[in-house]
Each structure stands twice: as C-alpha cells, then as structure tokens.
Protein backbone atom coordinates (compact mmCIF):
# COMPACT_ATOMS: atom_id res chain seq x y z
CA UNK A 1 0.00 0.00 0.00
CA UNK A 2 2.94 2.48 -0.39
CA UNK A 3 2.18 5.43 -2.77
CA UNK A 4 5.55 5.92 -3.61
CA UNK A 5 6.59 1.81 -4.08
CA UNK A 6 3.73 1.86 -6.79
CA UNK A 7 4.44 4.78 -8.27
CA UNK A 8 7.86 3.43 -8.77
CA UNK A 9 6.46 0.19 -9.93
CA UNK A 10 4.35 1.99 -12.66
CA UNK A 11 7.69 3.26 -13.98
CA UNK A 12 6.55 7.59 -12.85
CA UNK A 13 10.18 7.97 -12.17
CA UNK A 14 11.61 11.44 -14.28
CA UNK A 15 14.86 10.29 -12.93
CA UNK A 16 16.58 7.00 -11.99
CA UNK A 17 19.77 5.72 -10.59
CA UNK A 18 20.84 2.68 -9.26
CA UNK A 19 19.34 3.75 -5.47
CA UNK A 20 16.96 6.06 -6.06
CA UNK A 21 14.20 7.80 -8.47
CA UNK A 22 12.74 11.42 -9.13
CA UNK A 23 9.38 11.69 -9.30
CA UNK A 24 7.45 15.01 -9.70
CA UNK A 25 4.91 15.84 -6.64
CA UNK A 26 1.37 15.24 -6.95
CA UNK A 27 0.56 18.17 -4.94
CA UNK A 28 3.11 20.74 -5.80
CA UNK A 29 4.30 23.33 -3.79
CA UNK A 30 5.59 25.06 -7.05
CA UNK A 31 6.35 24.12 -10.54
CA UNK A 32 8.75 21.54 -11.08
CA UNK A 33 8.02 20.57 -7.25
CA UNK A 34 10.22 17.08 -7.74
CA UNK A 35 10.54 14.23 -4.91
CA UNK A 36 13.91 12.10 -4.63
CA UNK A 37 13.38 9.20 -3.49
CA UNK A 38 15.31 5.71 -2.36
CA UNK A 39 14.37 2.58 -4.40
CA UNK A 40 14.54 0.76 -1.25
CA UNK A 41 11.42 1.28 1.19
CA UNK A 42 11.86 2.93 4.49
CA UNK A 43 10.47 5.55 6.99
CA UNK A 44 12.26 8.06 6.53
CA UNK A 45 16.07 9.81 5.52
CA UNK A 46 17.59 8.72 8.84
CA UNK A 47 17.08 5.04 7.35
CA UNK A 48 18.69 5.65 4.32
CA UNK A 49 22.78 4.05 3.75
CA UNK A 50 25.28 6.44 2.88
CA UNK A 51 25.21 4.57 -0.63
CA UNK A 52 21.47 5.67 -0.78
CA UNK A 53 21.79 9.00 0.39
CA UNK A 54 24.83 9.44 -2.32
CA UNK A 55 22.51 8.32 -4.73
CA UNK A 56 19.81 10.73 -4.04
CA UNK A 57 22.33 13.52 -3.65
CA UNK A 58 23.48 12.72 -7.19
CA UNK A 59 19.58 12.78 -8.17
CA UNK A 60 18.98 15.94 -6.46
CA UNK A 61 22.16 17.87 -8.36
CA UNK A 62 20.87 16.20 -12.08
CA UNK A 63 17.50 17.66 -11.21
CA UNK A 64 17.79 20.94 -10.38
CA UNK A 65 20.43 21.67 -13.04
CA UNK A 66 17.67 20.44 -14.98
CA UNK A 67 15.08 22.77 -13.18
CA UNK A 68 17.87 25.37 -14.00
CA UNK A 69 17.68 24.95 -17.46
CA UNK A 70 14.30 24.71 -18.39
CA UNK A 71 13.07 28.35 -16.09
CA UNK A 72 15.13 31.29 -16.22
CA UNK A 73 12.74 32.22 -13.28
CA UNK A 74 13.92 29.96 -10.78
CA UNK A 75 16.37 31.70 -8.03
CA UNK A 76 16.68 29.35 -5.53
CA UNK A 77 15.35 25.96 -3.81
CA UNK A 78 14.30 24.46 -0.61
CA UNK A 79 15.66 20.89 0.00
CA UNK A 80 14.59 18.55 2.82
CA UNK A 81 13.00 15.82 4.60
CA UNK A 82 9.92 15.24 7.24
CA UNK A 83 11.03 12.68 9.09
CA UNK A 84 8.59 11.43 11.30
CA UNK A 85 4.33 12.59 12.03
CA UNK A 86 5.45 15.84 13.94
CA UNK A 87 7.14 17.36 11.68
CA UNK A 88 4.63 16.64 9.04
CA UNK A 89 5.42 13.15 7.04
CA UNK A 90 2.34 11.82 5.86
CA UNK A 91 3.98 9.11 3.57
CA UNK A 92 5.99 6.93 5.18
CA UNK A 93 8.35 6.18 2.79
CA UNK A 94 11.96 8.78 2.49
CA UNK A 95 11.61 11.51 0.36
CA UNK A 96 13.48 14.22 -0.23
CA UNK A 97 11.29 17.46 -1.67
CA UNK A 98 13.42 19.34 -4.30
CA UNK A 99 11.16 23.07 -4.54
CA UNK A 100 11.97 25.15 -6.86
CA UNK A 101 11.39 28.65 -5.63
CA UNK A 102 11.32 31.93 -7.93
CA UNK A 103 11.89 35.62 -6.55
CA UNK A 104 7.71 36.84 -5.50
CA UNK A 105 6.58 33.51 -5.00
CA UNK A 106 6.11 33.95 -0.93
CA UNK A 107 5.44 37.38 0.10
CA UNK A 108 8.51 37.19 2.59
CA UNK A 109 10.82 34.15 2.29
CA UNK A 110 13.03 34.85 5.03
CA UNK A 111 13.68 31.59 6.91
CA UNK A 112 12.61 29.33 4.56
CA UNK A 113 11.93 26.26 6.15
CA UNK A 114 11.24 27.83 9.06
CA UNK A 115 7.66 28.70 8.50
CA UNK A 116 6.80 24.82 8.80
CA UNK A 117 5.91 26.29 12.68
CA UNK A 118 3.89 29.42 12.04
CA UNK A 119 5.59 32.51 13.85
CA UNK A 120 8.89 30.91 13.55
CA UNK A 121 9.65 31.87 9.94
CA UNK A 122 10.89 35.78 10.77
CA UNK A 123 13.65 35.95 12.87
C-alpha cells in the first residue's frame, strides 16, 4: 500500500539511478516541485545508507540543473526531509522534496523552512 513503491512500480520515475528515483509531486508546492526518493522502502532519511543518500544527492544535483535549465525564473530551492508525524510526514516512505522557488513567489521568504511552525519563519 505504499504510494511511492507503486508509483515506482508503474515506472513515474523522471529520474533513476541505481538507489533512487525522481518523481514530480502530486501536490506541488511550485512548478517543477520534484521528490527524490530511495528505491529501497523505508520511513524516513535517517534510514537511508550512505550509498542511498549518495545516490539521491546525485539525483537531487541532475534535477535541479535540470530545473535550471528549463526556467530562467527559478532563483533558488528548498531541499529537505519530514522525518517522522510531527514534523509533518504523511507518507511513510523517504523523500526528499526538491522546490523550486522563484523571486515573488512567498510574500517574505526569510527563513525558509522555518515557516513549517507558524511565527517561527521571521527571525
């Protein structure tokens, strides 16, 4: 019953290495909104080998160069991992969000990940 283990199976995967896939986000944050994720199920990044995470990292860097090339409108990204029900993981298998983020697209960006606890984002 794994969302992610079927999409993989299905062959969704933008992205593929030997560890891990890409595979854009159903619900996206933003366009191009693209999750990394191991081959291999398991809760969360804290599961992952160093093998796996080396894999994703390599997925990561191919995908936003990617993401690069294909918007001239893209300034920056947000990278990371909910790990766990309190800090928001509603999948249970890793995933690494890749979120491409363009200059205007949050009225004041400051502290990025941050704002995942509302009134901690300005600082």
């Amino acid at each position: 019953g794994c969302p992610f283990c079927e999409r993989l199976r299905n062959r969704e995967a933008i992205l593929e290495n030997g560890l891990s896939a890409a595979i854009l986000d159903r619900f996206p944050v933003s366009q191009g909104h693209t999750l990394v994720i191991p081959k291999r199920h398991m809760a969360d990044f804290f599961d992952m080998t160093e093998d796996e995470r080396s894999a994703a990292n390599d997925l990561l860097r191919v995908r936003r160069r990617q993401l690069l090339e294909e918007d001239s409108l893209i300034t920056g990204f947000n990278v990371g991992a909910n790990c766990g029900k309190a800090a928001g993981q509603s999948i249970f298998h890793c995933h690494i969000p890749l979120i491409p983020r363009r200059l205007g697209d949050a009225p004041h960006p400051r502290g990025g990940v941050r704002g995942v606890i509302p009134g901690k984002m300005s600082y």
